[in-house]
Protein backbone atom coordinates (compact mmCIF):
# COMPACT_ATOMS: atom_id res chain seq x y z
CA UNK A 1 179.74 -8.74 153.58
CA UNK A 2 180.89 -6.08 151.03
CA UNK A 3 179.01 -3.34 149.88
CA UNK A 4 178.40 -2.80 146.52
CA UNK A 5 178.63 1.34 145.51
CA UNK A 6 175.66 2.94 144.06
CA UNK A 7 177.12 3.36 140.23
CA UNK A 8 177.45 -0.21 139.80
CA UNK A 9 173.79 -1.32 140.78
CA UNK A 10 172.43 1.55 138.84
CA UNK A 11 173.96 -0.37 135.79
CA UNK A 12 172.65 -3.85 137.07
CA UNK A 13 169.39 -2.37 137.14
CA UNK A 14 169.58 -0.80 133.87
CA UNK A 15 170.52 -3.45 132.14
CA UNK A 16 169.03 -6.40 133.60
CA UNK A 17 171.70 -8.25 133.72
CA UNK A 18 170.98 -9.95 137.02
CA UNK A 19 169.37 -9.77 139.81
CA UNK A 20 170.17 -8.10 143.55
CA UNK A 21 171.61 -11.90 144.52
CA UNK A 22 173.71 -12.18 141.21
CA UNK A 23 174.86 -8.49 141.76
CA UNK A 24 176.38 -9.52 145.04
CA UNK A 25 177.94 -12.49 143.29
CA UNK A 26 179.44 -10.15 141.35
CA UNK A 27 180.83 -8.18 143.32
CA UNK A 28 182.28 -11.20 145.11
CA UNK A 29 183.68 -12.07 141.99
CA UNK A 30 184.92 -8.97 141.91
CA UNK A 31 186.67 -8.60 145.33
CA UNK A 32 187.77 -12.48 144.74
CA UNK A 33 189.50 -10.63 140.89
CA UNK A 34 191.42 -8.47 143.21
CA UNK A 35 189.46 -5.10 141.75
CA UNK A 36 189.44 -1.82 144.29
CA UNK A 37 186.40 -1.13 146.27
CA UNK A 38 184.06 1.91 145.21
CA UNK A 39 181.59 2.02 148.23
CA UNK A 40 184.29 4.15 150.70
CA UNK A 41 182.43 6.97 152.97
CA UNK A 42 184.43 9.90 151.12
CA UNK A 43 183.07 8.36 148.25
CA UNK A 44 179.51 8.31 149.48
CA UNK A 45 180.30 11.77 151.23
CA UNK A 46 180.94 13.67 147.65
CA UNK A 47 177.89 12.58 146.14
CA UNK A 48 175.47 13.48 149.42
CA UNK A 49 177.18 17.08 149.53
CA UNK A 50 175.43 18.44 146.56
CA UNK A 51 171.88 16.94 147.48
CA UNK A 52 172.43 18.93 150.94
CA UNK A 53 173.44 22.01 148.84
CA UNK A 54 170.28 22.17 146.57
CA UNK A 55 168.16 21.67 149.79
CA UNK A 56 169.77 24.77 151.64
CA UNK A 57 168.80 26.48 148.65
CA UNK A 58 165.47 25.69 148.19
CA UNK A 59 165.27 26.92 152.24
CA UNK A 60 167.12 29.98 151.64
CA UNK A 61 165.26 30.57 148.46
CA UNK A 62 161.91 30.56 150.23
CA UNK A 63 162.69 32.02 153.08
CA UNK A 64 163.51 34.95 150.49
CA UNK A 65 160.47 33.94 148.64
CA UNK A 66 158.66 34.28 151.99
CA UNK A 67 160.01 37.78 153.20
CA UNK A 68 159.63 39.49 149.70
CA UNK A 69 155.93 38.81 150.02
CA UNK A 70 155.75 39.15 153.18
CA UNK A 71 156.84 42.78 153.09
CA UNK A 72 154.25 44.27 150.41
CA UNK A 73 149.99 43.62 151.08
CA UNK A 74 148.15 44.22 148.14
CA UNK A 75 144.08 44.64 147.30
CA UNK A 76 142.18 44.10 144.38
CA UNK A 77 139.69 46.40 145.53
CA UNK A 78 141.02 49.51 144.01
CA UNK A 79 140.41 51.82 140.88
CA UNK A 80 141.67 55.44 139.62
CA UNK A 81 139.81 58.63 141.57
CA UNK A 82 140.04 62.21 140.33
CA UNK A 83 137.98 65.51 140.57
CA UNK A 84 134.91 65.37 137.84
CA UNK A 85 134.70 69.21 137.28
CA UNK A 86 130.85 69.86 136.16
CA UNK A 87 130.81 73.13 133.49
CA UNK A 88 127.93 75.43 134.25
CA UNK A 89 126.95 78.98 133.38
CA UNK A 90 126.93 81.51 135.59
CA UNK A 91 124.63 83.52 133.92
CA UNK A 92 121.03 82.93 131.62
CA UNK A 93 121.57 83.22 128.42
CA UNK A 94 121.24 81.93 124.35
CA UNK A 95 123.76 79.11 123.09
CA UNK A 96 124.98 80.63 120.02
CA UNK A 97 127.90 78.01 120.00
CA UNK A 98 129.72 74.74 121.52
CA UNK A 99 133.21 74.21 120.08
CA UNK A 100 133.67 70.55 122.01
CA UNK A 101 132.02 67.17 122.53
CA UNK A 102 132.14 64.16 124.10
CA UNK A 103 135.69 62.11 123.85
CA UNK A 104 137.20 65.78 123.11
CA UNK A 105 140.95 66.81 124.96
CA UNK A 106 140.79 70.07 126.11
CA UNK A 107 143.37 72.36 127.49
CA UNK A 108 142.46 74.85 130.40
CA UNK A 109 141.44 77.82 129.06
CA UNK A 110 139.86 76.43 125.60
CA UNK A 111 136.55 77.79 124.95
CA UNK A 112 133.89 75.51 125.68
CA UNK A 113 130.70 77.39 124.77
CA UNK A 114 130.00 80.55 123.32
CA UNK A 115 126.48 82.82 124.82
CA UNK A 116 124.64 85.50 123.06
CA UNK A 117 126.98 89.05 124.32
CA UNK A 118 124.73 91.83 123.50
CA UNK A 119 122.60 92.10 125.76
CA UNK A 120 125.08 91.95 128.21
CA UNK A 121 127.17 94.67 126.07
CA UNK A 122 124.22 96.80 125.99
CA UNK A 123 124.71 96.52 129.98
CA UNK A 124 127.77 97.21 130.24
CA UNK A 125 127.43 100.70 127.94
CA UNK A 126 124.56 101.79 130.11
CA UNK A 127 126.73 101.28 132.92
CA UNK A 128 129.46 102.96 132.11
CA UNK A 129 127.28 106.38 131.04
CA UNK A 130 126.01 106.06 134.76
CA UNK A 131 129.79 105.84 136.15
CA UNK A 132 130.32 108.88 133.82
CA UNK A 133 127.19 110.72 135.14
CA UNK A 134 128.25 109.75 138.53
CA UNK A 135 131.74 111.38 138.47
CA UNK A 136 130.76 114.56 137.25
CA UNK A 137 128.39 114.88 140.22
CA UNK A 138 130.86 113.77 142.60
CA UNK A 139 133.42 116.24 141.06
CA UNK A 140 130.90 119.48 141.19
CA UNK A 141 129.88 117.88 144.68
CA UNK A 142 133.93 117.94 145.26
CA UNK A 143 133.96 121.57 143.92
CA UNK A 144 131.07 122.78 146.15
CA UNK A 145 133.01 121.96 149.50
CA UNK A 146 135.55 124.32 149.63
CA UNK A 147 133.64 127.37 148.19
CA UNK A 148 130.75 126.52 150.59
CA UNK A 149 133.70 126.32 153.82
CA UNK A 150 135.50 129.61 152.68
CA UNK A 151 131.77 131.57 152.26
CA UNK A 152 130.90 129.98 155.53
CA UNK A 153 133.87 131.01 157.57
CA UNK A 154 133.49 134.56 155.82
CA UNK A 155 129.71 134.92 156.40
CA UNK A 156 130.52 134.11 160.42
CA UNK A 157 133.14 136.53 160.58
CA UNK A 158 130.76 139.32 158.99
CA UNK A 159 127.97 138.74 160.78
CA UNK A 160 129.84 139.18 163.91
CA UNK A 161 131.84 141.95 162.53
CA UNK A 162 128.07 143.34 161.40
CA UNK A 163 126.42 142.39 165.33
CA UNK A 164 129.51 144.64 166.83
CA UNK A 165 128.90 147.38 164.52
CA UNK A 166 125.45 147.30 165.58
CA UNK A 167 125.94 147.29 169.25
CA UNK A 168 128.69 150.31 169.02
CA UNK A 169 126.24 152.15 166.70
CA UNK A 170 123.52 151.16 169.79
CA UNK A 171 125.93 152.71 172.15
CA UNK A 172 126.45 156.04 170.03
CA UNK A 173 122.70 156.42 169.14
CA UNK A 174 121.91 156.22 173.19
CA UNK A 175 124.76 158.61 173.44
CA UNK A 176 123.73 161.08 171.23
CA UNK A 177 119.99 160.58 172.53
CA UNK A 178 120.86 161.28 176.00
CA UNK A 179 122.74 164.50 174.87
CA UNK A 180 120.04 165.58 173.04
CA UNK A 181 117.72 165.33 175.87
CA UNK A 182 120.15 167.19 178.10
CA UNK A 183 119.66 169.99 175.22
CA UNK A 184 116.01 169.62 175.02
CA UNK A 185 116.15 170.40 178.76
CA UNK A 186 118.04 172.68 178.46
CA UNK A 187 116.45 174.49 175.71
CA UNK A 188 113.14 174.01 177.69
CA UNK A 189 114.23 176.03 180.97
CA UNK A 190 115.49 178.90 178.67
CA UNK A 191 112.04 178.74 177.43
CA UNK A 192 110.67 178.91 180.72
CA UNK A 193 112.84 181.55 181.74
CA UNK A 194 112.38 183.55 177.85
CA UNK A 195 108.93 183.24 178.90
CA UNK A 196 108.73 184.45 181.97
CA UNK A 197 110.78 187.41 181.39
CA UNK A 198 108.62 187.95 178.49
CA UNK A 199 105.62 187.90 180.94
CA UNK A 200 107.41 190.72 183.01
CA UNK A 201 108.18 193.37 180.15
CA UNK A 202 104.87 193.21 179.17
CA UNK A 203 103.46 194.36 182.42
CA UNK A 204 106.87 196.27 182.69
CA UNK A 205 106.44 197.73 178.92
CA UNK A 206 102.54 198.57 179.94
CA UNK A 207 103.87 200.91 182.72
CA UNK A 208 106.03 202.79 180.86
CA UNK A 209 109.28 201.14 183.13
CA UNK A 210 110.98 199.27 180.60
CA UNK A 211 111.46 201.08 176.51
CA UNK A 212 110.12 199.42 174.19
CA UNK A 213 113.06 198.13 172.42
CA UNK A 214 113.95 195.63 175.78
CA UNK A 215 110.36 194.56 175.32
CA UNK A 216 111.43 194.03 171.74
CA UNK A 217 114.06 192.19 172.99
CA UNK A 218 112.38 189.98 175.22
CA UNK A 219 109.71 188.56 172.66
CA UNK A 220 112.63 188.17 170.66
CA UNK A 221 114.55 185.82 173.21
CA UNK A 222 111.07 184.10 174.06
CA UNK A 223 110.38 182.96 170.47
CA UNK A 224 113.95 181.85 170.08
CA UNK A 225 113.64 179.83 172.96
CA UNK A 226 110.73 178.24 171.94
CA UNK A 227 112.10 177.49 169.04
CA UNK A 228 115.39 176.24 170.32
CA UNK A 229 113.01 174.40 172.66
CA UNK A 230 111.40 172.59 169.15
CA UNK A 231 114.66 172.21 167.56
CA UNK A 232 115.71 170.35 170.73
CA UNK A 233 112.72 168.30 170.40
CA UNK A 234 113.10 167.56 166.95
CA UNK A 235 117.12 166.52 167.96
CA UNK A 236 115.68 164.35 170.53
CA UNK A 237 113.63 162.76 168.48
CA UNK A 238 115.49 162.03 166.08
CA UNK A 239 118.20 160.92 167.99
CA UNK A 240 115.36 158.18 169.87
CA UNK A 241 115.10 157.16 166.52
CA UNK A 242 118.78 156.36 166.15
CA UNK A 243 118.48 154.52 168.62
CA UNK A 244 115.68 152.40 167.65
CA UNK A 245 117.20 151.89 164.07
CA UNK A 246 120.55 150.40 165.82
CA UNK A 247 118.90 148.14 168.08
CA UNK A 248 116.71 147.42 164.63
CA UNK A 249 120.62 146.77 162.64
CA UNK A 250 121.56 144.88 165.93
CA UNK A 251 118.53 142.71 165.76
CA UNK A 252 118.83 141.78 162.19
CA UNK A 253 123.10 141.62 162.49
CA UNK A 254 122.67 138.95 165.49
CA UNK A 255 119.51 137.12 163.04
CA UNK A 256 122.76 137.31 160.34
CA UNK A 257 124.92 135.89 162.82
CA UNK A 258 123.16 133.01 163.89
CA UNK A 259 122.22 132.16 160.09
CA UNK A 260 125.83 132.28 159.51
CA UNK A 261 126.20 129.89 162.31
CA UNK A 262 124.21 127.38 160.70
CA UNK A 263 126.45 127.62 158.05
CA UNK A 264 128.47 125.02 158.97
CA UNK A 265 125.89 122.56 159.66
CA UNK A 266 124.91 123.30 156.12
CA UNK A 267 128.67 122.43 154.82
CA UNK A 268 128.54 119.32 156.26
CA UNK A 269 125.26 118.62 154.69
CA UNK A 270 126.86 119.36 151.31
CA UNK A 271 130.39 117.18 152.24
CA UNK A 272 127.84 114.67 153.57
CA UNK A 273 126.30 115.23 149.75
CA UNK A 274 129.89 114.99 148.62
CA UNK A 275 130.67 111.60 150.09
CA UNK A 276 127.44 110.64 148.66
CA UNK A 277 128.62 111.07 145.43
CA UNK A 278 131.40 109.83 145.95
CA UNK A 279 129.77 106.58 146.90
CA UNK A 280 127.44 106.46 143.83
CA UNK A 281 130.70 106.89 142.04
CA UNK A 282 131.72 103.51 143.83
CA UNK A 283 128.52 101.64 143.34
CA UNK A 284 128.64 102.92 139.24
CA UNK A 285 131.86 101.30 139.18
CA UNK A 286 130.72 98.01 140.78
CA UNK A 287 128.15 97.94 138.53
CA UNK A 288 130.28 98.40 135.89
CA UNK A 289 132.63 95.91 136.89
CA UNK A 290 129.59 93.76 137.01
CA UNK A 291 128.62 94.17 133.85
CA UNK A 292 131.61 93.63 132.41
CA UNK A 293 132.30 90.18 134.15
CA UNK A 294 128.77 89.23 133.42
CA UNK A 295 129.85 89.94 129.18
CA UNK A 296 132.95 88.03 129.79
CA UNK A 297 130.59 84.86 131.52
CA UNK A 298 129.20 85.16 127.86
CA UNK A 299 132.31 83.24 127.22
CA UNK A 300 132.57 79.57 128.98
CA UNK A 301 136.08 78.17 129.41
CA UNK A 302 137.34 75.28 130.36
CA UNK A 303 138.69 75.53 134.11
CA UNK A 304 141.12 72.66 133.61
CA UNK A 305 142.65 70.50 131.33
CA UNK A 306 140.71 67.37 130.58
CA UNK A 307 138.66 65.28 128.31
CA UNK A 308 134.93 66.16 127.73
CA UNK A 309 132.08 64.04 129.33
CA UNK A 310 128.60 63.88 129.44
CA UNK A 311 127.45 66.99 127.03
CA UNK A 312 124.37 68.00 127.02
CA UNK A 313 124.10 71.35 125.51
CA UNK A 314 123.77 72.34 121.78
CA UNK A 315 123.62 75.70 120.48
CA UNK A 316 120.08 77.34 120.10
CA UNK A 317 119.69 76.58 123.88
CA UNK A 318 118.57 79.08 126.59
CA UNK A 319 120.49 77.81 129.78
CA UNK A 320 119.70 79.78 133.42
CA UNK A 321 122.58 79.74 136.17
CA UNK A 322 123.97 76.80 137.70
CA UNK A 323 122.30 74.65 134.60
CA UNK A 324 125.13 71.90 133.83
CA UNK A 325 126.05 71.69 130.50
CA UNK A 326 129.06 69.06 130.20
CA UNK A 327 131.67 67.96 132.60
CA UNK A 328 135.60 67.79 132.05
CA UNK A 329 137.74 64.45 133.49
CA UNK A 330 141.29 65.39 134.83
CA UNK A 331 144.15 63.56 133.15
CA UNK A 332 146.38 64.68 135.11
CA UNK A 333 144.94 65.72 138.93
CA UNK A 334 144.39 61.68 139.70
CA UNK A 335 145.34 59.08 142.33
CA UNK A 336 144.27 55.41 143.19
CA UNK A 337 141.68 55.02 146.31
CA UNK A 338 142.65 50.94 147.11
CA UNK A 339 140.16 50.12 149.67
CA UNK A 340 143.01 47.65 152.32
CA UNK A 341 141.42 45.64 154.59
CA UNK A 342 141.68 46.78 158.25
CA UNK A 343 144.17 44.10 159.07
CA UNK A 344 146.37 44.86 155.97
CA UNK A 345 146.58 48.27 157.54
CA UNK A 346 148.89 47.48 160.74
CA UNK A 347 152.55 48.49 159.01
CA UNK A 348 151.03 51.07 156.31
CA UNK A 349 152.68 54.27 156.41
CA UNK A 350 152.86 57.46 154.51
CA UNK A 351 155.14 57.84 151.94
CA UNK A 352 155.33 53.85 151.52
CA UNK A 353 156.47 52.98 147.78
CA UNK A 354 153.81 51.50 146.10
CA UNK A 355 153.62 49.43 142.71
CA UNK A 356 149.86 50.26 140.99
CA UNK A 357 149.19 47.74 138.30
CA UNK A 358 146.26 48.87 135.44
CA UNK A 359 144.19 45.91 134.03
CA UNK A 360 143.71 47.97 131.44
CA UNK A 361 146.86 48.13 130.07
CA UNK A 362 149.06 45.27 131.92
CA UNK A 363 151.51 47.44 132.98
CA UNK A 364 152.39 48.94 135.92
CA UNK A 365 153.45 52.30 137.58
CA UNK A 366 155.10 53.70 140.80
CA UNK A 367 153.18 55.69 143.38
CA UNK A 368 153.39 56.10 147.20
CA UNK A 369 150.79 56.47 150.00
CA UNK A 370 149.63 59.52 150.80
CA UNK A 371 146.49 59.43 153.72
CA UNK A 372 144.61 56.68 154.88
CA UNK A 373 141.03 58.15 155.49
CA UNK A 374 139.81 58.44 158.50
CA UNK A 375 137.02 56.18 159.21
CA UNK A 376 135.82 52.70 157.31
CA UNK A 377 134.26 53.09 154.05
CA UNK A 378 130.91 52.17 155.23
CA UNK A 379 131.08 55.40 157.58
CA UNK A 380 130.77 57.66 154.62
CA UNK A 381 127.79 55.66 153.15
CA UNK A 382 124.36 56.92 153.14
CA UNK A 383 123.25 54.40 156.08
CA UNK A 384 126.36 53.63 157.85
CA UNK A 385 125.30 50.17 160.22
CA UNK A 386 124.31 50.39 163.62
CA UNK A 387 126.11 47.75 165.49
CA UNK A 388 124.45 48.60 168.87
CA UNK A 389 120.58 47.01 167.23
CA UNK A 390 121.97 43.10 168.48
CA UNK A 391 122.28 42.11 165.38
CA UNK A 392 126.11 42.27 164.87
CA UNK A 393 128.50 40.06 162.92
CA UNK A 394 131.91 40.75 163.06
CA UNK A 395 133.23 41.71 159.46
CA UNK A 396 136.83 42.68 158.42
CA UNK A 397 136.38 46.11 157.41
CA UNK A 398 137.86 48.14 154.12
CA UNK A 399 139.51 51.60 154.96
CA UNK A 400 140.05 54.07 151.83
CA UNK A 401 143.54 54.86 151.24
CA UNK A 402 144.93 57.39 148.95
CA UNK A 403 147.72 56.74 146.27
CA UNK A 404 149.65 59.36 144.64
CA UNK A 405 151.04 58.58 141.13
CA UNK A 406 154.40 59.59 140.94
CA UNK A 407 155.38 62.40 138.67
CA UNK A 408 156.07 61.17 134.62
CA UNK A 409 154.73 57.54 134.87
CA UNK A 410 151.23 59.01 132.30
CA UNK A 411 152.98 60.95 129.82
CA UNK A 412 150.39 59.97 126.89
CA UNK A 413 147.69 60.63 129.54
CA UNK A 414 146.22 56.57 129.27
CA UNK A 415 145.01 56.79 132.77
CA UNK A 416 141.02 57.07 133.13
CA UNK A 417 138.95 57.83 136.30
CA UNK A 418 137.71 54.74 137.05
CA UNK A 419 140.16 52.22 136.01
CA UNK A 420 140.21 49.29 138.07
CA UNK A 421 143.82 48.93 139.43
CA UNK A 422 145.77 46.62 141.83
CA UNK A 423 148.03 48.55 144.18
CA UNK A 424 151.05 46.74 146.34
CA UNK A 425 152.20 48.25 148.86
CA UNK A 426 155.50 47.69 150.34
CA UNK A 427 155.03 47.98 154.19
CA UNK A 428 158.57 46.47 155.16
């Protein structure tokens, strides 16, 4: 039996002309006309090829489908991070002025708020009249050293110039004593012998033996003896005395001496008196220097540029150290912390490309991985679970990892700590 081709029963069916059994009577009639038959494979081959065709590509297409998602993992649990920098004073003092508030752009270096300076200027005065008072002790101190060194050094040398003097004037007094004895002695036996001889004439003189001018004579030469004998006395005394004066010069030359000697333990209690002005010279100018940094804490700046948050001072206000008074959000120090789960993390690498889409906004901007933390987030919390208690259940855990926004995708700065964000990573 004939077939009949797919065109004509399509128009059978259409039309309702006839039905399946009339069709083939048709085609009958047809074949019995004489017409050419339409139902040939090549015929039937053409008009399969193009079925096949969209089918491969449907495969293909979602085998592509299939691999593009396949090669990025993405999380929902994910929002902007940055550094919250609190603003506090380092010193106590009296508001006398805020220049920002809440919602405010700042740029680093804009002055936030404005404390009370004179007291602190009144500090820094008095400090630097003690650094001046300081220095001119130090320098007199300074001064001192080498006029005390070059008196010391010339006091030593005199004193033992002075203890030499004495000892050769010792030697020459003892000297001259001894030869002053040896004329006292000497003087003495002429005495004796004056005297004797003396003795002689008389009895001599009294007999008519001698004249009376040799017993003139002899008296003579007696009381010249005797009075050499007194003179040489007198020399020997004084001479003793000589004596005893050097060994007195000697005594106090060698007491001269060995205060001289002390002299240098006395310079080094003056350098030791230098250096210690010299170090109050160091600790006026630290004070100084602290007095001075304390006037310019008078003057709170912002550390970074930002927007203002959470205010809370107002001029009129005494504030101590440490007290916070606002706090400044980066706009521009700021990354995405997506919290992946554990098994999302097995082809995650550094420097992975990363698309970060902003609710927010609807729009999205490039970034790249930059560290994947390293523990779970619940290890950071304040009670991190014990799974050795027998209570376990297994649960997929969430590691942090950090997203770095590449450079330019913010310029308007929309981007706010906090925003909740969907990062995809491509890991393939």
């Amino acid at each position: 039996m004939a077939q009949k081709t797919d065109l004509e029963q399509e128009r059978i069916l259409q039309a309702g002309l006839a039905s399946p059994s009339d069709a083939n009577g048709g085609a009958s009639g047809e074949r019995a006309s004489g017409h050419k038959d339409q139902g040939t494979p090549a015929t039937r081959s053409r008009k399969t090829w193009p079925i096949i065709l969209v089918v491969l590509i449907l495969i293909v297409g979602s085998i592509m489908v299939w691999r593009h998602y396949a090669a990025w993992v993405s999380t929902d649990d994910a929002e902007i991070d940055g550094h919250i920098h609190p603003i506090s004073s380092r010193i106590a003092g009296h508001v006398i002025k805020v220049t920002v508030d809440n919602t405010q752009y700042v740029e680093k270096g804009t002055v936030l708020v404005q404390l009370d300076p004179t007291l602190y200027q009144v500090a820094v005065d008095r400090a630097k009249a003690q650094l001046a008072d300081a220095q001119a002790t130090a320098q007199a101190a300074q001064v001192g050293v080498p006029i005390t060194s070059i008196n010391t050094m010339s006091q030593v040398h005199s004193a033992q110039a002075d203890v030499d003097s004495a000892q050769a004037g010792i030697t020459a007094a003892e000297r001259q004593f001894q030869a002053a004895e040896a004329k006292l002695e000497e003087a003495e036996a002429n005495n004796v012998k004056a005297q004797s001889d003396l003795k002689r004439y008389a009895q001599l003189v009294g007999k008519n033996e001698i004249s009376r001018q040799q017993y003139d004579d002899a008296v003579a030469a007696a009381k010249t003896s005797a009075a050499m004998v007194s003179a040489a006395q007198a020399s020997a005394a004084a001479a003793e005395q000589q004596v005893t004066q050097a060994r007195s010069r000697l005594a106090r030359a060698n007491a001269e001496l060995h205060y001289a000697q002390t002299r240098p333990q006395q310079l080094r209690v003056i350098r030791a008196r230098a250096e210690a002005a010299a170090s109050s010279v160091q600790a006026a100018e630290a004070a100084l220097h602290q007095a001075e940094l304390n006037l310019q804490f008078t003057t709170i700046v912002a550390p970074i540029s930002g927007i203002v948050g959470n205010r809370t001072v107002v001029a009129g206000q005494n504030i101590q150290p440490g007290q916070a008074l606002m706090a400044i959000v980066p706009t521009e120090d700021i990354w995405v912390t997506a919290n992946f789960k554990e098994t999302q993390l097995q082809h995650m690498r550094l420097g992975q490309p990363v698309k970060i889409h902003v609710d927010a906004y609807g729009r999205d901007y490039n970034g790249h991985v930059v560290g994947i933390a390293g523990a779970t987030g619940v290890q950071f919390s304040l009670l991190p679970p014990e799974n050795a208690t027998g209570n376990y259940v297994k649960v997929v855990q969430r590691v942090p990892v950090r997203i770095a926004i590449d450079p330019g995708q913010d310029p308007q700065h929309l981007l706010r700590v906090g925003m909740s964000v969907e990062p995809n990573v491509k890991v393939n």
